[in-house]
C-alpha atoms as a PDB file:
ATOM      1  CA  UNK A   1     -17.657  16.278   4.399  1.00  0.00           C
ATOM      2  CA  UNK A   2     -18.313  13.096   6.149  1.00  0.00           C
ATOM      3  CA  UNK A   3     -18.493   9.776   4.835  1.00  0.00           C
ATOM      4  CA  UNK A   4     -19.345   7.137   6.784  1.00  0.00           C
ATOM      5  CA  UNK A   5     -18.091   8.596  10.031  1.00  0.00           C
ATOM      6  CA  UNK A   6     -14.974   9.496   7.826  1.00  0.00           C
ATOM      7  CA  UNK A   7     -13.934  13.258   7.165  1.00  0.00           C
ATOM      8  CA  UNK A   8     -12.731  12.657   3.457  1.00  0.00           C
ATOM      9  CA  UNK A   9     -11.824  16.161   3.256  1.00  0.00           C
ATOM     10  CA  UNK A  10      -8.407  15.238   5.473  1.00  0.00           C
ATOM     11  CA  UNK A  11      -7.608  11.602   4.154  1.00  0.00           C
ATOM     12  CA  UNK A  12      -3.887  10.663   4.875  1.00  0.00           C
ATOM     13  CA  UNK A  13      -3.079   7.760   2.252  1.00  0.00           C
ATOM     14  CA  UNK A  14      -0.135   5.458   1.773  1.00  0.00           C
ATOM     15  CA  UNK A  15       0.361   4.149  -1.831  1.00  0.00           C
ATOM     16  CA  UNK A  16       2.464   1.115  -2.290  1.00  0.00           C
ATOM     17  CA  UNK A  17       2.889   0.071  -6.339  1.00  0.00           C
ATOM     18  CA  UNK A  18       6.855  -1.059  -5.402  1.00  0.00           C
ATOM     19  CA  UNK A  19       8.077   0.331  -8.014  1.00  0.00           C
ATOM     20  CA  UNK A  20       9.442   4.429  -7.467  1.00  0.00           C
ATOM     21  CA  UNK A  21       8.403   5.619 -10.307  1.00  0.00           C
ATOM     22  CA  UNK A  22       4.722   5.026 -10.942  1.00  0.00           C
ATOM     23  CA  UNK A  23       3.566   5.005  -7.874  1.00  0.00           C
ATOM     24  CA  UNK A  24       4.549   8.556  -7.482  1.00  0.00           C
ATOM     25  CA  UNK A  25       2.908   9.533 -10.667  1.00  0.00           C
ATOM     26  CA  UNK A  26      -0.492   7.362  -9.164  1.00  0.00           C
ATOM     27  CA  UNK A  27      -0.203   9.494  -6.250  1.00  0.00           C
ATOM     28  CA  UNK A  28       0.359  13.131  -8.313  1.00  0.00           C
ATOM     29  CA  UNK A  29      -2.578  12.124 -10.297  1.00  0.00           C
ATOM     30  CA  UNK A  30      -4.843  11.166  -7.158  1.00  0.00           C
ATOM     31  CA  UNK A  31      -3.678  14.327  -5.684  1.00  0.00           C
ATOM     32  CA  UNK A  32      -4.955  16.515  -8.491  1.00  0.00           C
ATOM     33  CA  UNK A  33      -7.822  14.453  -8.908  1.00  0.00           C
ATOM     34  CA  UNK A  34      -8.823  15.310  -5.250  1.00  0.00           C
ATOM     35  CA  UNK A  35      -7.666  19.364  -5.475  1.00  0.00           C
ATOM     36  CA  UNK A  36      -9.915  19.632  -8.361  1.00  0.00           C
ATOM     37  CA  UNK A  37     -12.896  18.368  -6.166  1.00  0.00           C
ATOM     38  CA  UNK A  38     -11.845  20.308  -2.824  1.00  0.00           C
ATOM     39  CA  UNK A  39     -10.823  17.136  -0.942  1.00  0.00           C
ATOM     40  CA  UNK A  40      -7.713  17.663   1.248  1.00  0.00           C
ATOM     41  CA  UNK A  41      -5.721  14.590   0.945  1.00  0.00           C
ATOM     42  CA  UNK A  42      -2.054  13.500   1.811  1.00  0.00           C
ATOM     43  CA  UNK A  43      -0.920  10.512  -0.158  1.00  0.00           C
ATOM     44  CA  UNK A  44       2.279   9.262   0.035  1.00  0.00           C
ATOM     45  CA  UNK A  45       3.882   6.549  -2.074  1.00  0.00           C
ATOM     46  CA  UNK A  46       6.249   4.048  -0.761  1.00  0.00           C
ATOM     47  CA  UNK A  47       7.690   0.566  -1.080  1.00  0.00           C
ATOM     48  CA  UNK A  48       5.922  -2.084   0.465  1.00  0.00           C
ATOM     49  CA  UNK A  49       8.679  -2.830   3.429  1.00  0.00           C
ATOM     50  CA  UNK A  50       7.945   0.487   4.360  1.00  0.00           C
ATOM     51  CA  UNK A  51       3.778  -0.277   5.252  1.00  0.00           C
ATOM     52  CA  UNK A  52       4.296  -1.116   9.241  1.00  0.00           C
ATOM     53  CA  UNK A  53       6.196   2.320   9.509  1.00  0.00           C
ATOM     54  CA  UNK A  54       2.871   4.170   8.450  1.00  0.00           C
ATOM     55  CA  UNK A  55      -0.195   2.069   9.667  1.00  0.00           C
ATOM     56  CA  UNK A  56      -0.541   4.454  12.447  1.00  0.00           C
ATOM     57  CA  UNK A  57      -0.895   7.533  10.662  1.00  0.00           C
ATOM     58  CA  UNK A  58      -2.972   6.361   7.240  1.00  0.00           C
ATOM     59  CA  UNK A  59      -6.791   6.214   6.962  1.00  0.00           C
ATOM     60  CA  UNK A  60      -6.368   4.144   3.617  1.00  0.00           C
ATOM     61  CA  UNK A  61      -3.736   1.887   2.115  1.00  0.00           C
ATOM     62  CA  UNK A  62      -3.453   1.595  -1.846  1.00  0.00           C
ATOM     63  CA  UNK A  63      -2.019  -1.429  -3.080  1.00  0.00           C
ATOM     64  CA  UNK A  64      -0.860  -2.064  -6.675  1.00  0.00           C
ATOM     65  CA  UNK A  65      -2.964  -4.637  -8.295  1.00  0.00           C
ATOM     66  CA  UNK A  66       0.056  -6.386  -9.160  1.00  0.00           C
ATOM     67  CA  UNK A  67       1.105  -6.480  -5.171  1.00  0.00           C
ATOM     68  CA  UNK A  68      -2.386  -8.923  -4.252  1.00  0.00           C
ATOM     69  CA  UNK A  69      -0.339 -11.313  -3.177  1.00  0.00           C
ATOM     70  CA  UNK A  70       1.162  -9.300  -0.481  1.00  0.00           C
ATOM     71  CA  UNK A  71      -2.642  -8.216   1.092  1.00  0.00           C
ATOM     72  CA  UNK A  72      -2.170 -11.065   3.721  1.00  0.00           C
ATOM     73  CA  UNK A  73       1.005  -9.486   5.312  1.00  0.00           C
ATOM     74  CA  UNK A  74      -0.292  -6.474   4.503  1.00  0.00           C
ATOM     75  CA  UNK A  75      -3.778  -6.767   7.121  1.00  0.00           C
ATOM     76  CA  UNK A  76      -1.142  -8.362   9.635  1.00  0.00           C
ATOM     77  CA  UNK A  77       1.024  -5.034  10.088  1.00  0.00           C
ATOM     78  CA  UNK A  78      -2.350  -3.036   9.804  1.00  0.00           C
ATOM     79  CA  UNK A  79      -4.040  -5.277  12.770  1.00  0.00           C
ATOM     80  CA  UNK A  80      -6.782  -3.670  14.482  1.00  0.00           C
ATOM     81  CA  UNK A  81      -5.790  -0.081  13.384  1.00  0.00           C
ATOM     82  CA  UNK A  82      -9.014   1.750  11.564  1.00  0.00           C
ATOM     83  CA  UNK A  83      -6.643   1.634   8.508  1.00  0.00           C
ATOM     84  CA  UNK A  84      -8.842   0.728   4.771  1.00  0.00           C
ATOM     85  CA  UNK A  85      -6.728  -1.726   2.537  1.00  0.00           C
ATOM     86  CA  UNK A  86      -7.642  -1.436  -0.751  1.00  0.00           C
ATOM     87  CA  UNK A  87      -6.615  -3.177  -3.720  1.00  0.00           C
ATOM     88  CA  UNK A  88      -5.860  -0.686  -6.526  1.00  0.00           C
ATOM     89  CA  UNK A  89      -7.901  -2.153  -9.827  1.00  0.00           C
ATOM     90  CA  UNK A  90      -5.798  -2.400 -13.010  1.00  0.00           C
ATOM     91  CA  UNK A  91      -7.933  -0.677 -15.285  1.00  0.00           C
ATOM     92  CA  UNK A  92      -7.203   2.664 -13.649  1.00  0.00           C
ATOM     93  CA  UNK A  93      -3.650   1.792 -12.180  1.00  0.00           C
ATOM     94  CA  UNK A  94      -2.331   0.863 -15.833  1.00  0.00           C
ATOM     95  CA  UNK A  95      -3.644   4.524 -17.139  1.00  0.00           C
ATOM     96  CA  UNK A  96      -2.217   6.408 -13.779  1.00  0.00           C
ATOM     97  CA  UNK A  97      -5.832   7.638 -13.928  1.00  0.00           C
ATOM     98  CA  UNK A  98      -5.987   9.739 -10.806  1.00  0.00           C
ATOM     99  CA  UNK A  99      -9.742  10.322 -10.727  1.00  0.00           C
ATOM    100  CA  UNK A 100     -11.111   6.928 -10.953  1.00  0.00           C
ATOM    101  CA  UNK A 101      -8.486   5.361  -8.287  1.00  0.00           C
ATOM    102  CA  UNK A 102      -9.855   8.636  -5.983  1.00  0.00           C
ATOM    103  CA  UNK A 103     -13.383   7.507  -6.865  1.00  0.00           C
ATOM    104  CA  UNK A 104     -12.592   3.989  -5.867  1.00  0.00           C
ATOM    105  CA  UNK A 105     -11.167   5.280  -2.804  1.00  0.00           C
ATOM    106  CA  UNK A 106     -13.966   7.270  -1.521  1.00  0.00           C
ATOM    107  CA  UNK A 107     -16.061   4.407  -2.766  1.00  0.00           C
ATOM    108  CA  UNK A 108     -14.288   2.403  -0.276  1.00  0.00           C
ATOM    109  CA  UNK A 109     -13.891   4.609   2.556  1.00  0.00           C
ATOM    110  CA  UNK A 110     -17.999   5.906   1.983  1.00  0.00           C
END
């Protein structure tokens, strides 16, 4: 399936909450989320020091609505690479609600 010259059906994601724990129950839940509808998608969470090891390899980069403050580093390390920085919204993060943070990031990436 292509989305605005995007195949969502192999989306490589990096989520960054900064802390462990969440964030890789945000990711299990996007993960499912995206099974359930047939979407192929690796996300992978990790601290934020950790962004400039993985802007070459992401499509999309989730950021815990908490972390704003960090989005102006954040589109330094990603540059010119065709990488989508989105800012997770709290309403879903504070749930861990897998299918409307996928929705907002195929909203995003469409």
């Amino acid at each position: 399936m292509e989305m605005g010259g995007i195949n969502v059906e192999k989306l490589n994601v990096l989520l960054v909450c900064g802390s462990g724990a969440s964030s890789g129950f945000m990711a299990a839940n996007i993960r499912k989320a995206a099974s359930a509808k047939g979407i192929e998608l690796k996300i992978t969470a990790r601290g934020e020091s950790e962004i400039e090891n993985y802007i070459e390899e992401i499509d999309a980069l989730m950021v815990g609505p908490h972390l704003a403050y960090i989005l102006d580093e954040v589109e330094e390390f990603v540059g010119d690479a065709p990488v989508k920085v989105i800012l997770m919204k709290p309403e879903y993060y504070a749930t861990l609600d897998g299918e409307q943070a996928l929705t907002h990031l195929l909203e995003e990436m469409g």
